[in-house]
Every structure is written in C-alpha cells, then in structure tokens.
N, C-alpha and C. Protein backbone atom coordinates (compact mmCIF):
# COMPACT_ATOMS: atom_id res chain seq x y z
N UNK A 1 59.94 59.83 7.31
CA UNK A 1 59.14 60.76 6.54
C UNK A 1 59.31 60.50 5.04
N UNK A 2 60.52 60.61 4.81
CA UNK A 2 60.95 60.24 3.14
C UNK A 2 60.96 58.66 2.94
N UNK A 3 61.19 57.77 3.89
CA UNK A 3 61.20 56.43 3.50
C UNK A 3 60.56 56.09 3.23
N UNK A 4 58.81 55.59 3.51
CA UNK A 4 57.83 55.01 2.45
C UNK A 4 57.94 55.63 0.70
N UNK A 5 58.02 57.08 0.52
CA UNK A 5 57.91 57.17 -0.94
C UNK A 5 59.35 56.58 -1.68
N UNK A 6 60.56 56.57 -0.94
CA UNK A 6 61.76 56.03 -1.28
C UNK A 6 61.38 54.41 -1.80
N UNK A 7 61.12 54.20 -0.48
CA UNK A 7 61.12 52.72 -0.76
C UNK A 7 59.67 52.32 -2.19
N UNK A 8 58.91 53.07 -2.42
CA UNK A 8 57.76 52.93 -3.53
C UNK A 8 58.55 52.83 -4.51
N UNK A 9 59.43 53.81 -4.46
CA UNK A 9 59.95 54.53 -5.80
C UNK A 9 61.05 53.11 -6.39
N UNK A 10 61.53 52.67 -5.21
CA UNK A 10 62.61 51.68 -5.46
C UNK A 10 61.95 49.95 -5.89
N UNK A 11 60.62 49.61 -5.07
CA UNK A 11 60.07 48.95 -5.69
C UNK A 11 59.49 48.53 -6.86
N UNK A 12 58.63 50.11 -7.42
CA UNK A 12 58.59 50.02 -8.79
C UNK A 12 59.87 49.72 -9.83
N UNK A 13 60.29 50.68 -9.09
CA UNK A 13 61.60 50.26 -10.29
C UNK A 13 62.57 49.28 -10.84
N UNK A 14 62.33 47.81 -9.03
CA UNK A 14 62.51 46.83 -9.21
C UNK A 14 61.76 46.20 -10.32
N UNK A 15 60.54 46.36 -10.03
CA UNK A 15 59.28 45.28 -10.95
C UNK A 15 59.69 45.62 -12.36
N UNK A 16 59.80 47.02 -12.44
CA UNK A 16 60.30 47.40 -13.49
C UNK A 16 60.91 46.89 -14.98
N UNK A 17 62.69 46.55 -13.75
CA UNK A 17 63.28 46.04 -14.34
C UNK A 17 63.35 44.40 -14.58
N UNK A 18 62.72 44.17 -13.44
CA UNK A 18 62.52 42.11 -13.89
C UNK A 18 61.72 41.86 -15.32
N UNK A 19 60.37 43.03 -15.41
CA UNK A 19 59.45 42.54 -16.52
C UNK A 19 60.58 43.20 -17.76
N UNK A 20 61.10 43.71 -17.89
CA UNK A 20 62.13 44.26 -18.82
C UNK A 20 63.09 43.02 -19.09
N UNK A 21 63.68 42.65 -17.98
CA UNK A 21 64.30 41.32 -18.13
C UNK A 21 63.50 40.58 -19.03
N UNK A 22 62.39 39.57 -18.27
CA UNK A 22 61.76 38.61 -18.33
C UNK A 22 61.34 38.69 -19.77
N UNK A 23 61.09 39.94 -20.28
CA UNK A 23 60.63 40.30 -21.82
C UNK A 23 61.26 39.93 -22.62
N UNK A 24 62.75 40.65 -22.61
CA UNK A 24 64.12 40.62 -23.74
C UNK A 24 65.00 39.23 -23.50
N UNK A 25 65.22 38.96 -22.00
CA UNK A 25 65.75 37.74 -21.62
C UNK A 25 65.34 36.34 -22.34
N UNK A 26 64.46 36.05 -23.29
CA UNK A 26 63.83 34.64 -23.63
C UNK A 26 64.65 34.33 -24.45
N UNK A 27 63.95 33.81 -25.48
CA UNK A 27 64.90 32.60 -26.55
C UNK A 27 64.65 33.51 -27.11
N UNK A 28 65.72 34.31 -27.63
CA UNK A 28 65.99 35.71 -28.82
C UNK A 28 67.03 34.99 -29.54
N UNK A 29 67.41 33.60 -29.35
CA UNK A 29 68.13 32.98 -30.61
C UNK A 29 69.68 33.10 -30.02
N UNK A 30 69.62 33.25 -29.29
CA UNK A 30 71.13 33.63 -28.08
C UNK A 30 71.87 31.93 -27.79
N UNK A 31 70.90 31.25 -28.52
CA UNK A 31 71.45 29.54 -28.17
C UNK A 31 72.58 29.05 -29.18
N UNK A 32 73.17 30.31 -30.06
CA UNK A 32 74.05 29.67 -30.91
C UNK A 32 73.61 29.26 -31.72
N UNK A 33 74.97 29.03 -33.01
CA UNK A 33 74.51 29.07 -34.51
C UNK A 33 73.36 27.35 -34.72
N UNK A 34 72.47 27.54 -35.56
CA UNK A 34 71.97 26.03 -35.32
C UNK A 34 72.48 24.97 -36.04
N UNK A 35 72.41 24.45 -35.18
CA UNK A 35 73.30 22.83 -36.18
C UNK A 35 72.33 21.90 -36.55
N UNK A 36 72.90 20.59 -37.77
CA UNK A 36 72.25 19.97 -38.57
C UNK A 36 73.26 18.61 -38.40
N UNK A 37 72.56 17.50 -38.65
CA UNK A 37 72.59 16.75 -38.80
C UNK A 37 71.94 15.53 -39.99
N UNK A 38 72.85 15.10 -40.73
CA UNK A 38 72.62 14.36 -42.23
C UNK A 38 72.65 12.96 -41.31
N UNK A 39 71.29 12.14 -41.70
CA UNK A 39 70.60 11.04 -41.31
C UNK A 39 71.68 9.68 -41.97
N UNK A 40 72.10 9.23 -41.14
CA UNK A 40 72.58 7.94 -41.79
C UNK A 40 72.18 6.49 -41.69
N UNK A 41 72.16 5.32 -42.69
CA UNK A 41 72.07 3.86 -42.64
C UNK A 41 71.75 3.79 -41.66
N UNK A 42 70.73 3.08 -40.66
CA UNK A 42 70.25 2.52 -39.09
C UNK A 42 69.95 3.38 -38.19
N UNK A 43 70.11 4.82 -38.49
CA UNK A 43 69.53 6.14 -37.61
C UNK A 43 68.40 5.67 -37.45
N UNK A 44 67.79 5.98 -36.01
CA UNK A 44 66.55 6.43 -36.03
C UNK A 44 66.47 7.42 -34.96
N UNK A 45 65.72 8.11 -34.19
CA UNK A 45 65.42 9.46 -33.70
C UNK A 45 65.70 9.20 -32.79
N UNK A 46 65.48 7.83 -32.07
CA UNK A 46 65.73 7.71 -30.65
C UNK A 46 66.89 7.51 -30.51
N UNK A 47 67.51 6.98 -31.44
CA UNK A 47 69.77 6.83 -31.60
C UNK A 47 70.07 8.04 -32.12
N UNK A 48 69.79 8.80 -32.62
CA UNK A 48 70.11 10.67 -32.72
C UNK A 48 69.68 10.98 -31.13
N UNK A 49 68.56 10.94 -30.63
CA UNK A 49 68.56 11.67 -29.59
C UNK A 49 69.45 11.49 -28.66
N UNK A 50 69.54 9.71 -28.15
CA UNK A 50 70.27 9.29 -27.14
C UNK A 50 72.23 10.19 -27.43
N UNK A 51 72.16 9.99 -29.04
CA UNK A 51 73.71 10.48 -28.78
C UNK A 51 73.69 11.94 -28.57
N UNK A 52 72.93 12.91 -28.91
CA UNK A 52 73.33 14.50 -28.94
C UNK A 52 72.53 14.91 -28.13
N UNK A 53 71.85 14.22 -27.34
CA UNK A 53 71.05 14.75 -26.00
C UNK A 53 71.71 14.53 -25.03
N UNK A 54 71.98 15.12 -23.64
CA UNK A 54 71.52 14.28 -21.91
C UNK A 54 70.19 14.24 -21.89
N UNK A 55 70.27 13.61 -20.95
CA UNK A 55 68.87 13.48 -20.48
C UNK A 55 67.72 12.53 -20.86
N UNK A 56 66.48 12.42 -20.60
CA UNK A 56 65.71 11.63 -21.38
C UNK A 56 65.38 11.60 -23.10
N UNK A 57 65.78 10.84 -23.50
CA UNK A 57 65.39 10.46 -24.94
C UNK A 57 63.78 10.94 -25.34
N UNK A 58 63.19 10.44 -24.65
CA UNK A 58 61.70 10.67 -25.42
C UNK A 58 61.60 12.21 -25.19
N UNK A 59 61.78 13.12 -24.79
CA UNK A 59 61.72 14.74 -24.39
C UNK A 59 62.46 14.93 -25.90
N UNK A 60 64.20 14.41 -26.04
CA UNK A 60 64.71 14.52 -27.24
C UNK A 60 64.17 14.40 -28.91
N UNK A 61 63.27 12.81 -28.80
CA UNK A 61 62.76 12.87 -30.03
C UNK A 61 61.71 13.66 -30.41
N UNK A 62 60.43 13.98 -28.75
CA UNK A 62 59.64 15.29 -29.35
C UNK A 62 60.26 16.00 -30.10
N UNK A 63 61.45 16.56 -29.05
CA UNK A 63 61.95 17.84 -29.97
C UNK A 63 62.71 18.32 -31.19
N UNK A 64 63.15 16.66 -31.63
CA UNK A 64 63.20 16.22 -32.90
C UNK A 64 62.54 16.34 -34.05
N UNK A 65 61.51 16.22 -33.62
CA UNK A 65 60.24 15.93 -34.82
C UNK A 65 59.10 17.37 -34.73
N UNK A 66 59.04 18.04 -33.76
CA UNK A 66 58.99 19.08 -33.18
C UNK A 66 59.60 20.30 -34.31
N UNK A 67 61.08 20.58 -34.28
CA UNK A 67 61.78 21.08 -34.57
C UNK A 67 61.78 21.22 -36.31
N UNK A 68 61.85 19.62 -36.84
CA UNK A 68 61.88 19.65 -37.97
C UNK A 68 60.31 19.07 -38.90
N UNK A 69 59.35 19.71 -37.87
CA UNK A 69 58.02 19.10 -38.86
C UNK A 69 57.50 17.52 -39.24
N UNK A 70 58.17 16.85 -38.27
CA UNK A 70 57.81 15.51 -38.71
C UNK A 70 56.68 14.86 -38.46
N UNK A 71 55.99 13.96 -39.07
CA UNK A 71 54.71 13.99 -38.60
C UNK A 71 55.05 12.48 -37.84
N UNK A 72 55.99 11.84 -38.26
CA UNK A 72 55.75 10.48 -38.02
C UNK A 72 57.38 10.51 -37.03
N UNK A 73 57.47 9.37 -36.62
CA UNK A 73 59.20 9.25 -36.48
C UNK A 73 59.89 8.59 -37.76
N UNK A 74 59.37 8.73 -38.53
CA UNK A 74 60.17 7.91 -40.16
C UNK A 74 61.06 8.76 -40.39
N UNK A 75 62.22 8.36 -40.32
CA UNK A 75 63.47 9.22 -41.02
C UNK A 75 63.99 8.50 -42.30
N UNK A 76 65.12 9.42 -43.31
CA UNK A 76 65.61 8.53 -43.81
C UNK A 76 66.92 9.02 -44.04
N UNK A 77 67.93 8.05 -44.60
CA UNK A 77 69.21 8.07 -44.93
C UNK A 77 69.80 9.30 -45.85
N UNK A 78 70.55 10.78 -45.43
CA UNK A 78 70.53 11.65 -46.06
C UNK A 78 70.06 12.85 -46.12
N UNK A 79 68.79 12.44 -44.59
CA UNK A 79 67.69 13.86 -44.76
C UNK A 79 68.38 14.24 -43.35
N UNK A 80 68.45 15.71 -43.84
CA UNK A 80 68.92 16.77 -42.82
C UNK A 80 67.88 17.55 -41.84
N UNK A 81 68.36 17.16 -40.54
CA UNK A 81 67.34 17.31 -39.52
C UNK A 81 68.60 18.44 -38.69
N UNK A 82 67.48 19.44 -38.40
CA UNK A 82 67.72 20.31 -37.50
C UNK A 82 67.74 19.97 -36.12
N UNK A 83 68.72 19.76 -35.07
CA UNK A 83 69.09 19.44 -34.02
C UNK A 83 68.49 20.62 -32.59
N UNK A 84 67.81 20.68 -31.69
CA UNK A 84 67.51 21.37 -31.30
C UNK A 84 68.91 22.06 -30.06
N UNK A 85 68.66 23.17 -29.93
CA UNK A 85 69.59 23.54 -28.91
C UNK A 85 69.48 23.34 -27.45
C-alpha cells in the first residue's frame, strides 16, 4: 500500500542527488595548484609532453597549446607555458 509512493519518493531523491553531484562534481579547479613550466634550449611540445604526460603525446601537445593559446607549436627558450593538469 505504502510501497509504490515510498519507493517514488526514494527515486526522486536519488535523481536528485546524482544531478546535484554531476553539477558541483566537475572541474571546480579541485586539480591542484597549477604548475608552469620555463621553456628551455631544444624544447619542443612534443619533448614537454612526452616528459610530464602518460599517455599519448599528441592528446598532450593539444593540450599544450590549448591551455596556453598557442596558435602554432613554435615555442621558445624562456617562455612560460602552463602545464595542464
């Protein structure tokens, strides 16, 4: 008798709380302080990525150039690039 409105009541309140999650849960900057990296002699994006990435390199240098506005992959010796998290 009481169980279908129980169980309504408990469903909503599931959905509830996931879209509440799913809302506040994103990239709210929770990835830690951001770090930088000063470009040196023979750098290029794909030897930054390969060292401070796993994973595939080319995903890395998007998010390289991505991150810090680059239009090209031209870096140079000195310029401080924001490292993605």
């Amino acid at each position: 008798m009481f169980a279908r409105p129980l169980f309504i009541r408990v469903a909503l309140l599931v959905v509830a709380v996931l879209f509440l999650w799913a809302l506040f849960a994103g990239e709210g900057g929770a990835g830690g302080p951001e770090r930088h990296y000063r470009v040196k002699a023979g750098d290029t994006l794909w030897s930054i990525a390969e060292r401070m990435h796993a994973g595939d390199p080319r995903e890395s240098v998007w998010e390289l150039r991505e991150r810090n506005d680059l239009s090209s992959a031209t870096i140079v010796p000195g310029q401080m690039l924001v490292l993605p998290s």
